[in-house]
Protein backbone atom coordinates (compact mmCIF):
# COMPACT_ATOMS: atom_id res chain seq x y z
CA UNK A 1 81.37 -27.89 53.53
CA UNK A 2 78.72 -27.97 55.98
CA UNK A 3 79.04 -25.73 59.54
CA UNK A 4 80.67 -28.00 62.27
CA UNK A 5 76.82 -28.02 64.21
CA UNK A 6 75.28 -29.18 60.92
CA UNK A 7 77.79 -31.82 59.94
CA UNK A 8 77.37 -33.15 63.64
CA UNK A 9 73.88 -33.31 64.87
CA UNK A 10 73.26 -36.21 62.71
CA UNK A 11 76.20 -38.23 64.46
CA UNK A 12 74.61 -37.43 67.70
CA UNK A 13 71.56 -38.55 66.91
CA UNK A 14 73.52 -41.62 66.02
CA UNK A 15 75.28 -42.18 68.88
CA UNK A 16 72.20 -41.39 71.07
CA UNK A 17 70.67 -44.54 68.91
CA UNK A 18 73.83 -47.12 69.99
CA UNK A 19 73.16 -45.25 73.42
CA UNK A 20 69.40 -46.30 73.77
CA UNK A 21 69.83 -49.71 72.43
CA UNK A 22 72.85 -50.25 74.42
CA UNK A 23 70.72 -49.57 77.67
CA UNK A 24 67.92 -52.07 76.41
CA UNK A 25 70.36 -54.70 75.78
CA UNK A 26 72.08 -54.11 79.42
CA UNK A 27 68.28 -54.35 80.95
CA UNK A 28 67.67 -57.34 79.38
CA UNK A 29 70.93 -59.00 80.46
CA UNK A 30 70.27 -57.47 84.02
CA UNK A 31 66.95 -59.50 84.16
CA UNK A 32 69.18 -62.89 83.05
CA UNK A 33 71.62 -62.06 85.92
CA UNK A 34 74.27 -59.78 86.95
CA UNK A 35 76.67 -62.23 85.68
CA UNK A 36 75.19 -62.01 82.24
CA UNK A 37 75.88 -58.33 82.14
CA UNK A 38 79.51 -58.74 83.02
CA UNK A 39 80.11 -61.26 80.84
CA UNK A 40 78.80 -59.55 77.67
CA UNK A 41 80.97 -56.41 78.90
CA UNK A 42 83.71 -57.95 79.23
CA UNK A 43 83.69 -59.40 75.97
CA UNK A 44 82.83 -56.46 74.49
CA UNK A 45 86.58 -55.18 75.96
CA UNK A 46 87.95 -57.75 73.97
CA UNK A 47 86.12 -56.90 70.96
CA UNK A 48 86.53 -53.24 71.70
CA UNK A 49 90.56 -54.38 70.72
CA UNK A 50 89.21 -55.17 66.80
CA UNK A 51 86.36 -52.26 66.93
CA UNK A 52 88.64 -49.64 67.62
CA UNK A 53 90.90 -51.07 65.03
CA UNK A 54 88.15 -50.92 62.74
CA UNK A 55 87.43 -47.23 63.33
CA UNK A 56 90.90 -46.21 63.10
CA UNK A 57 91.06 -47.64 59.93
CA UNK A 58 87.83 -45.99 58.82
CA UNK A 59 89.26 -42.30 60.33
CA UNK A 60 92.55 -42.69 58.61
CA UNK A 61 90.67 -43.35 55.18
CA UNK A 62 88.24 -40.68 55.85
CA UNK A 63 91.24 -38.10 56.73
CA UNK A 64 92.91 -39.00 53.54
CA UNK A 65 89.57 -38.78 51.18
CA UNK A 66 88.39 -36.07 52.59
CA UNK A 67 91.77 -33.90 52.10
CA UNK A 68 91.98 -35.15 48.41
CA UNK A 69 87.87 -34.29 48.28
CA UNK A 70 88.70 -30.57 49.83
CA UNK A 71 91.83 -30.15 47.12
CA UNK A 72 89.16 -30.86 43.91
CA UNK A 73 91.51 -34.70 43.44
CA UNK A 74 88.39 -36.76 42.87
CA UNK A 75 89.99 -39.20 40.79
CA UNK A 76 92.54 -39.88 43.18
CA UNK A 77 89.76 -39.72 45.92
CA UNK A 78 87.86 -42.50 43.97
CA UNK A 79 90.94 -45.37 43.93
CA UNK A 80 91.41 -43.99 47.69
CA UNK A 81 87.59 -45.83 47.77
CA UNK A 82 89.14 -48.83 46.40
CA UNK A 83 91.88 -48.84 48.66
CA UNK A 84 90.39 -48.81 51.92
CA UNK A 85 87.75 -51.49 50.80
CA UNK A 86 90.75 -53.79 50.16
CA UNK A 87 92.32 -52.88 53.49
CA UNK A 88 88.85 -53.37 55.89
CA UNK A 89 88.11 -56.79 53.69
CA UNK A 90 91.55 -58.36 54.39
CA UNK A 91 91.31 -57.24 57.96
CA UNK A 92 88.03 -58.50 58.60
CA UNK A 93 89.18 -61.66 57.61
CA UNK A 94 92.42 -62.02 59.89
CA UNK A 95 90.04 -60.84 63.00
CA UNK A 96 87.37 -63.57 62.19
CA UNK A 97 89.79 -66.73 61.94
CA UNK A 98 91.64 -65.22 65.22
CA UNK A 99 88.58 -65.30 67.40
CA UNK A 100 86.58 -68.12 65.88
CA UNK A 101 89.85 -69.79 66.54
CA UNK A 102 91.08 -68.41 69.96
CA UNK A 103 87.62 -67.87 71.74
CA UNK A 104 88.40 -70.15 74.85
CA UNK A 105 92.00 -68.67 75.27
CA UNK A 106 90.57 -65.29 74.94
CA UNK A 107 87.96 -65.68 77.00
CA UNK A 108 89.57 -67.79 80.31
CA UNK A 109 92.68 -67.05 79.43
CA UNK A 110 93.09 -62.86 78.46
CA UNK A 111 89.62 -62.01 80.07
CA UNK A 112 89.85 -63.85 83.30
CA UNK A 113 86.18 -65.21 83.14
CA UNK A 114 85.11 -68.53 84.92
CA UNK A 115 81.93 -70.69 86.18
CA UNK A 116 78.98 -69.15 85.29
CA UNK A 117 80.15 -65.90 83.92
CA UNK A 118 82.62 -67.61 81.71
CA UNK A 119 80.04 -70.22 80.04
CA UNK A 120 77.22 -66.48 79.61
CA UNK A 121 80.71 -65.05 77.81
CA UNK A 122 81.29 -67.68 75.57
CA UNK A 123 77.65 -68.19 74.54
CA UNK A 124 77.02 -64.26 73.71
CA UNK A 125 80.90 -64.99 71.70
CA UNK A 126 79.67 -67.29 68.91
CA UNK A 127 77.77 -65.21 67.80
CA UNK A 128 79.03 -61.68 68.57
CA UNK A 129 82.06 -62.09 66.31
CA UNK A 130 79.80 -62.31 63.25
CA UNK A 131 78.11 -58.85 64.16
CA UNK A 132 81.93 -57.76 64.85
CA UNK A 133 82.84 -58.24 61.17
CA UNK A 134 79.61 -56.94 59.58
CA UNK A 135 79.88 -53.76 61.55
CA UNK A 136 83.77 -53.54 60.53
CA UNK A 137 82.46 -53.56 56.57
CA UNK A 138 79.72 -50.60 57.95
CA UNK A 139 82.79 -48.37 59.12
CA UNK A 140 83.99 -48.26 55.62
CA UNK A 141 80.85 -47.16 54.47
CA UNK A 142 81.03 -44.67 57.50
CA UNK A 143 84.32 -43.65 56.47
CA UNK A 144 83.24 -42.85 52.90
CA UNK A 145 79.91 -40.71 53.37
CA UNK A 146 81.37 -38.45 55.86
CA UNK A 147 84.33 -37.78 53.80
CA UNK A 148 81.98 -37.10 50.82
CA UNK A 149 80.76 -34.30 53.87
CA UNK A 150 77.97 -36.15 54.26
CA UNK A 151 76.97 -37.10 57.76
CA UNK A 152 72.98 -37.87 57.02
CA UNK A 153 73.27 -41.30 55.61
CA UNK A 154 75.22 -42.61 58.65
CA UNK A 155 72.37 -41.59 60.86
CA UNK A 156 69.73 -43.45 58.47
CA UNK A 157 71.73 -46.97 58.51
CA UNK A 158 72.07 -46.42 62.43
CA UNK A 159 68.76 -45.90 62.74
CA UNK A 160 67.52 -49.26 60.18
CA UNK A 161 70.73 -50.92 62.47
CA UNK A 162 68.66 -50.24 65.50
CA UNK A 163 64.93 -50.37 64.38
CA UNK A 164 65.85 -54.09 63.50
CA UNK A 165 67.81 -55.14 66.53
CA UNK A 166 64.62 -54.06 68.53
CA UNK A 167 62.55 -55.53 66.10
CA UNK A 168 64.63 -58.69 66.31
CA UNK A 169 64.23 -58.35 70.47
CA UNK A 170 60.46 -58.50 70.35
CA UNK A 171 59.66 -60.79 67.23
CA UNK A 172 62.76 -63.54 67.73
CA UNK A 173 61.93 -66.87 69.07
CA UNK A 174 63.85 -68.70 71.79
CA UNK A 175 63.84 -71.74 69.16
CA UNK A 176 65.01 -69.58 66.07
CA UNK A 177 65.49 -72.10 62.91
CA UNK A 178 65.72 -75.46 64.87
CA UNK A 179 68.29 -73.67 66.99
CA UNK A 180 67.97 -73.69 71.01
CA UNK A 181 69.15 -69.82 71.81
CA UNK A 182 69.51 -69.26 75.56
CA UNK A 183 69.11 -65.12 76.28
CA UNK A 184 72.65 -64.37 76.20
CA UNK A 185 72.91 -65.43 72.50
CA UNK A 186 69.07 -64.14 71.38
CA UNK A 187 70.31 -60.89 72.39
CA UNK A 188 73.53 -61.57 70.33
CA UNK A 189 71.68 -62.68 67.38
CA UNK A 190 69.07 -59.52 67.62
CA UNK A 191 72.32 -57.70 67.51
CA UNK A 192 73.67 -59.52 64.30
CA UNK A 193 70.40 -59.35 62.46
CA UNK A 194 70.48 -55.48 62.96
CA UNK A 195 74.13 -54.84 62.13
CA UNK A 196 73.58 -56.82 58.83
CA UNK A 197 70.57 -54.75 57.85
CA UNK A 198 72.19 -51.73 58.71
CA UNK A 199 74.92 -53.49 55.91
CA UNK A 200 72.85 -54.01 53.47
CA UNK A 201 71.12 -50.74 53.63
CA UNK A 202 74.62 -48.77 53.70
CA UNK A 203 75.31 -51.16 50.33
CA UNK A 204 72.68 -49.82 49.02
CA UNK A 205 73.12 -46.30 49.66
CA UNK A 206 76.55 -46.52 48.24
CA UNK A 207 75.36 -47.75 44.83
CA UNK A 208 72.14 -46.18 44.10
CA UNK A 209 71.69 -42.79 46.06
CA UNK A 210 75.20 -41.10 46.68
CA UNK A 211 76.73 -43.19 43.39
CA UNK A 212 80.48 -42.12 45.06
CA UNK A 213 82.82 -43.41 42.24
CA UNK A 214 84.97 -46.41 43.59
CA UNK A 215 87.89 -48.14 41.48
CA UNK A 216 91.45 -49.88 42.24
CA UNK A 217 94.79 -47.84 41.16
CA UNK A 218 95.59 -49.75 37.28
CA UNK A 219 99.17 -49.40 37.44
CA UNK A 220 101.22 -51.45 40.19
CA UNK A 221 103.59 -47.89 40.51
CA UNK A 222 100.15 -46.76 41.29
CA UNK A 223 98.71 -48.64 43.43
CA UNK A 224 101.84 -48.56 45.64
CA UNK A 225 101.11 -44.48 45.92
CA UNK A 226 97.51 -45.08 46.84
CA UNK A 227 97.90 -47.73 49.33
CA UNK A 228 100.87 -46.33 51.24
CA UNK A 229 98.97 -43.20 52.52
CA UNK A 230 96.02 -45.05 53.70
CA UNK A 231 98.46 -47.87 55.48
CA UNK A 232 100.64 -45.13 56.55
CA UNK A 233 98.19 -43.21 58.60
CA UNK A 234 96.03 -45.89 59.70
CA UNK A 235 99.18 -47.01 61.87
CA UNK A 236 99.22 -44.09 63.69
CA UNK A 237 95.53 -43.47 63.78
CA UNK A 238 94.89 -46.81 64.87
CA UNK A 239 97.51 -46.90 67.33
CA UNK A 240 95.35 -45.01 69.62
CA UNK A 241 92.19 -46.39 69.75
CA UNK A 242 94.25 -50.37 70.16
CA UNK A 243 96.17 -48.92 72.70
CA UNK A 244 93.30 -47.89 74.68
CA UNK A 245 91.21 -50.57 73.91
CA UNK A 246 94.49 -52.99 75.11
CA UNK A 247 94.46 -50.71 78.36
CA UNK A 248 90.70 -51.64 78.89
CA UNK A 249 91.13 -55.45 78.23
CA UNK A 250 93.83 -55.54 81.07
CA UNK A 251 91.60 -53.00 83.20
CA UNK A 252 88.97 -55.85 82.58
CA UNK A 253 90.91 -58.34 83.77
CA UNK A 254 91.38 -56.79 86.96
CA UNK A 255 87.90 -56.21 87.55
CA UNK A 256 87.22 -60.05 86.90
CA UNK A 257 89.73 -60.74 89.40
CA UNK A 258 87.72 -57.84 92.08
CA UNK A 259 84.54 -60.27 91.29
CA UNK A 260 81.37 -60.71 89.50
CA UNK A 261 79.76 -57.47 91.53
CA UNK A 262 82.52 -55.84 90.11
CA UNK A 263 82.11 -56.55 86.40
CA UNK A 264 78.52 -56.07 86.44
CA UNK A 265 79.03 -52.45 87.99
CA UNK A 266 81.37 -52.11 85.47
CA UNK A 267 79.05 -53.16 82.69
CA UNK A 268 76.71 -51.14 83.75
CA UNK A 269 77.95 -47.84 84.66
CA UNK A 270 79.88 -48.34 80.97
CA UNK A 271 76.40 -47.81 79.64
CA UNK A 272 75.32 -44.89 81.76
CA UNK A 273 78.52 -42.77 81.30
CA UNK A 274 78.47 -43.10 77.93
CA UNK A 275 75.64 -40.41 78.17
CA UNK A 276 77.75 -37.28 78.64
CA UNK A 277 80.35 -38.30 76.00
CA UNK A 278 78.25 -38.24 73.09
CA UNK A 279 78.06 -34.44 72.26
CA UNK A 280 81.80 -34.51 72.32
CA UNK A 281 82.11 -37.45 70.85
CA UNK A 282 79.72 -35.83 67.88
CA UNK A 283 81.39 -32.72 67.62
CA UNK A 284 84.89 -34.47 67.29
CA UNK A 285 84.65 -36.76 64.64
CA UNK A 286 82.54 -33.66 62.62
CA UNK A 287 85.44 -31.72 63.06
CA UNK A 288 87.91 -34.29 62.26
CA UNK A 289 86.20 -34.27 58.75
CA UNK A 290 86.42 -30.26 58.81
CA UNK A 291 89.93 -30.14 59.61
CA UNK A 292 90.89 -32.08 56.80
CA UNK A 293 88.87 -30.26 54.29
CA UNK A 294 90.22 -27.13 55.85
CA UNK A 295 93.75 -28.85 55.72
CA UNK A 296 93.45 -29.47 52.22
CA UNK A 297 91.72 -26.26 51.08
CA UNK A 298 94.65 -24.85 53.34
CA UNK A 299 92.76 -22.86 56.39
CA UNK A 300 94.71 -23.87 58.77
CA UNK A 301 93.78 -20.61 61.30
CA UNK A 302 89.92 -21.15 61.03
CA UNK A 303 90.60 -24.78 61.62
CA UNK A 304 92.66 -24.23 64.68
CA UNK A 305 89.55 -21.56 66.26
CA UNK A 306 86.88 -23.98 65.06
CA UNK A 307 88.41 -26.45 67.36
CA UNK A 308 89.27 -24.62 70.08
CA UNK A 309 85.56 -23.55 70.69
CA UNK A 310 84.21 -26.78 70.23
CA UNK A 311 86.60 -28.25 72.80
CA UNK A 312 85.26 -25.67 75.62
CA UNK A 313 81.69 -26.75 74.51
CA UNK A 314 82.31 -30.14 75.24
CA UNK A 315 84.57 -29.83 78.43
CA UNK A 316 81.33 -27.69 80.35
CA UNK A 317 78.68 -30.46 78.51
CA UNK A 318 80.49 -33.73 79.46
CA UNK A 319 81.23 -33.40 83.06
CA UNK A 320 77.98 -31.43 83.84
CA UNK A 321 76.58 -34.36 82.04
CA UNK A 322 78.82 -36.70 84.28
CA UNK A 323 77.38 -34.89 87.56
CA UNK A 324 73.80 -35.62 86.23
CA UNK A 325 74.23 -38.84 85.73
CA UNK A 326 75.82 -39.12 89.26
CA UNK A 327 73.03 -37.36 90.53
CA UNK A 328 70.24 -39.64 89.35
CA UNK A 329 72.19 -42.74 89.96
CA UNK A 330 69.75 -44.49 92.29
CA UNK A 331 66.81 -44.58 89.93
CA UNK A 332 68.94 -45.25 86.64
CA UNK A 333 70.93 -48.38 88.13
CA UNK A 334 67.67 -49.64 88.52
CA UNK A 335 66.94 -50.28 85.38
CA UNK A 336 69.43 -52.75 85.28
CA UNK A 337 69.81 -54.41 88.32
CA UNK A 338 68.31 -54.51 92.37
CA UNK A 339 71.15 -55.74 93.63
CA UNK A 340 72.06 -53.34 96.20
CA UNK A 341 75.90 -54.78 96.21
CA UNK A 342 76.51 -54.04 92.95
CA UNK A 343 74.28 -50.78 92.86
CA UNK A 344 76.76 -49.26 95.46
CA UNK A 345 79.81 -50.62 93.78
CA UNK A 346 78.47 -48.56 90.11
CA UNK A 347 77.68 -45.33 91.94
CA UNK A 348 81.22 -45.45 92.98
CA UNK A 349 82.57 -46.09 89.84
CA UNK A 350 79.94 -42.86 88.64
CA UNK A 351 81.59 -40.67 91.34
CA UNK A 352 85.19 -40.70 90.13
CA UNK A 353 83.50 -40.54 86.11
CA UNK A 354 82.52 -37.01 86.97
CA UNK A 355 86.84 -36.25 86.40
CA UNK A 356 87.27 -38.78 84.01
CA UNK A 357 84.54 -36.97 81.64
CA UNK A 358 86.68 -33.49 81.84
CA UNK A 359 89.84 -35.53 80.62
CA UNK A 360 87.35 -37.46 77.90
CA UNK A 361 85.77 -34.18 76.72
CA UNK A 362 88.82 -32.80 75.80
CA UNK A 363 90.09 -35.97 74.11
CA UNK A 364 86.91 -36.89 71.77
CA UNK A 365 87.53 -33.01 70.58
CA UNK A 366 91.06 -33.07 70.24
CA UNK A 367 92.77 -35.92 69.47
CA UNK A 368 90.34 -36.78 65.92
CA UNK A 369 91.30 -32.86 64.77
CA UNK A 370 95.39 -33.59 65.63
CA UNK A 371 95.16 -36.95 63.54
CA UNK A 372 93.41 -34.63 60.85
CA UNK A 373 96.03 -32.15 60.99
CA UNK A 374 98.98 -33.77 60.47
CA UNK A 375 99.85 -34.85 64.63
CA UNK A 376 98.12 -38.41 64.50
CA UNK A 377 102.47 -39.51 65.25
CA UNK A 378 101.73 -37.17 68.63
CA UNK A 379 98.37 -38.85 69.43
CA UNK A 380 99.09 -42.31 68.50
CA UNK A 381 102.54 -42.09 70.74
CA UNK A 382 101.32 -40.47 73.81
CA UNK A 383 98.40 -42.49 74.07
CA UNK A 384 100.05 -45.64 73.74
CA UNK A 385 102.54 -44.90 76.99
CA UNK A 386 100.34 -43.11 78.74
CA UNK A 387 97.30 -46.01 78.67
CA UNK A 388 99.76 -49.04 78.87
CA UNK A 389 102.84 -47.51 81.33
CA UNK A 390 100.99 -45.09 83.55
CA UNK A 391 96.94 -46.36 83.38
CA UNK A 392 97.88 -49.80 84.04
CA UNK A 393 100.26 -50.26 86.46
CA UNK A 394 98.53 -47.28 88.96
CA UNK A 395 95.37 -49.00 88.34
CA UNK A 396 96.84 -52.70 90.20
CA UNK A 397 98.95 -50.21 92.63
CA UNK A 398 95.98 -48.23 93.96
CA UNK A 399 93.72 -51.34 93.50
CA UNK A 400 95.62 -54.18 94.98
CA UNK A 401 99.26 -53.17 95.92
CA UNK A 402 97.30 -50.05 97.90
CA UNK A 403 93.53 -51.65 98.11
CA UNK A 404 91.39 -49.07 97.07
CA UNK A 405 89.53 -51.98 94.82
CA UNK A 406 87.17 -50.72 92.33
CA UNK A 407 87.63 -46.88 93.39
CA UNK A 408 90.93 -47.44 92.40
CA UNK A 409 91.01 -48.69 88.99
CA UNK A 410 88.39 -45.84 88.32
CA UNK A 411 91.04 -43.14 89.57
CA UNK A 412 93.38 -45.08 86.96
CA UNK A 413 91.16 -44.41 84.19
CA UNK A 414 90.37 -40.17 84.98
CA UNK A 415 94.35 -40.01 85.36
CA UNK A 416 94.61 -41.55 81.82
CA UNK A 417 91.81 -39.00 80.44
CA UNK A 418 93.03 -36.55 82.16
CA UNK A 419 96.95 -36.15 81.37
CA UNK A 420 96.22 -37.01 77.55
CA UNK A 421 93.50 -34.32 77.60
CA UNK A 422 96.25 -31.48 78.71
CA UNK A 423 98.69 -33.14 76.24
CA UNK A 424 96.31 -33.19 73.15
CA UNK A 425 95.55 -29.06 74.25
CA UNK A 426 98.53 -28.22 74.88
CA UNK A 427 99.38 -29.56 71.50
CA UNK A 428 95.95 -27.94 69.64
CA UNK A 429 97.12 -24.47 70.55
CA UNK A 430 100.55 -24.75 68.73
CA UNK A 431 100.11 -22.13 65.93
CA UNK A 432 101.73 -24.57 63.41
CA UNK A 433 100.66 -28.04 62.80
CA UNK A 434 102.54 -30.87 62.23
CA UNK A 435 103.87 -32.06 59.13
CA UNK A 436 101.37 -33.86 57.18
CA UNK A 437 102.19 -37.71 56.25
């Protein structure tokens, strides 16, 4: 297996990809209107709820190939392939009908959004769920070449994802195929026609470079043992990421109900602090991959050091980052928006990021490595009552009950970071992990 810094440049360089094209996309919504931009992030909240789903799905399958990888079990590693396939291809499918089917409810009802900012959130939605389910099939693929320790090929679909959503941006027509697209949804559609390049290019990777062998347990005794693994720890795993991605849909509601200044700072500054996260971010989901392969090769100690270093990395790196960003505030906000209302609004929202990173840096370490060795019950459990009975109800006290507004619901969200950041350490530096599922 590769050292933690080589396994994990290449996801950074990912990330930094989504990063850049996310700031593009947030310009160009910026120069539609402010609403625009708080529209599309809100709905990306919503979607966030499925996404996260997705990728807890894709670490739970990765955690349980890669252990099977690390112990020499290729065979069973191979119907593990087969496994999650079936898994992602059934959930795709319950996600699609749900939205295609709910959109208005989700969207006036759940999200809050009205007027003008309701009608740029449903147009960006007809489309958006399309690039939701292709880029749910691409976390399998994910899933897959990093548990084969292979982090390269993830950075090459990223970057064909990308190349062809700005390619898309430039070349795309506002009448595309007889079809009237206002900006909102040719910024949608530049989106869909890179995620399902970036599809067909993982596809392809799958079947003629890496060749990973793929194939569905024979026996129905079997196939009960292979699937119950996967389903089992994609519960937990994914019970995280939903309940934080719930937490966020209700935190969007609230900042619907503060105002369209308030989303669009929102939007925004979601972009711009994503910045510092990434290294940790990286180095977490490298390691998760590490622990397991230690896990299964039965290094427990080295995996348990590894960590530890990587999460002091990332807790100096993400709020210095944070601070930066803070910093330079003035001239990055406007490259999004003039508006000197919302401008203030996002610079407060930056101010109170600065703690939030510290708590996020020690979470995007931690909590993939606890899932990978054995604690994803501890994760999945704390982060579920922490995000939905402590984030959201102090986020309406100190923003309404107490009227702090949008200063408020960002305290909300750096208490959240920050009290599962000491849990997940204070967990880490147990000598013995948890039992494995």
């Amino acid at each position: 297996m590769k050292s933690l810094t080589r396994f994990s440049w290449p996801i950074l360089v990912e990330l930094l990809l989504s990063f850049s094209v996310n700031m593009l996309l947030f310009s160009l919504l910026g120069q539609i209107a402010d609403e625009a931009s708080g529209a599309v992030g809100s709905v990306n909240s919503l979607f966030g709820l499925f996404q996260m789903m997705f990728l807890g799905l894709s670490q739970a399958g990765g955690i349980v190939i890669a252990k099977l990888a690390g112990g020499g079990n290729d065979g069973q590693a191979a119907r593990l392939r087969g496994t999650l396939l079936g898994i992602f291809l059934v959930a795709i499918a319950a996600v699609l009908f749900l939205v295609a089917n709910g959109r208005e409810f989700f969207i006036e009802a759940i999200l809050g959004l009205k007027d003008e900012t309701g009608s740029f959130a449903y147009s960006f939605c007809t489309v958006a769920q399309w690039t939701l389910a292709s880029n749910a099939l691409g976390q399998f693929f994910t899933a897959v070449f990093r548990s084969a320790g292979n982090s390269l090929v993830p950075l090459l679909v990223a970057l064909a994802n990308h190349s062809m959503c700005f390619l898309a941006l430039w070349l795309l027509p506002a009448d595309f195929v007889g079809l009237e697209l206002s900006g909102v949804q040719r910024i949608a559609v530049s989106q869909l026609t890179g995620s399902l390049t970036a599809l067909i290019a993982a596809s392809g990777a799958f079947v003629f470079w890496l060749k990973l062998p793929i194939r569905l347990p024979d026996k129905q005794t079997s196939a009960t043992l292979e699937i119950w693994p996967v389903l089992a720890l994609s519960g937990l795993v994914v019970l995280e990421p939903f309940a934080y991605s719930l937490a966020q849909v209700f935190i969007s509601r609230m900042f619907a109900e503060l105002g369209p200044v308030a989303l669009a700072a929102r939007a925004y500054v979601g972009t711009l602090s994503a910045i510092p996260s990434l290294f940790g971010i990286a180095i977490g989901w490298g390691a998760q991959v590490q622990v397991s392969f230690f896990a299964g090769a039965g290094k427990n100690d080295e995996a348990r050091r590894m960590v530890l270093r990587s999460c002091l990395t990332t807790v100096i790196v993400g709020p210095s980052g944070a601070a930066l960003v803070y910093l330079f505030s003035d001239y990055l906000l406007r490259l999004f928006t003039l508006e000197t209302a919302v401008i203030g609004a996002a610079k407060t929202l930056l101010a109170v990021y600065i703690l939030l990173e510290a708590g996020r840096s020690m979470n995007t370490t931690l909590a993939p490595s606890l899932k990978a060795r054995g604690d994803a019950r501890f994760v999945a459990q704390t982060s579920f009552v922490i995000m939905l009975f402590i984030c959201v109800p102090l986020a309406w006290l100190l923003s309404f009950k107490l009227g702090y507004g949008i200063a408020g619901l960002a305290v909300a969200l750096a208490a959240d970071e920050l009290l599962r950041g000491i849990l997940n350490l204070s967990r880490w530096c147990l000598n013995e992990p948890a039992r494995s599922l």
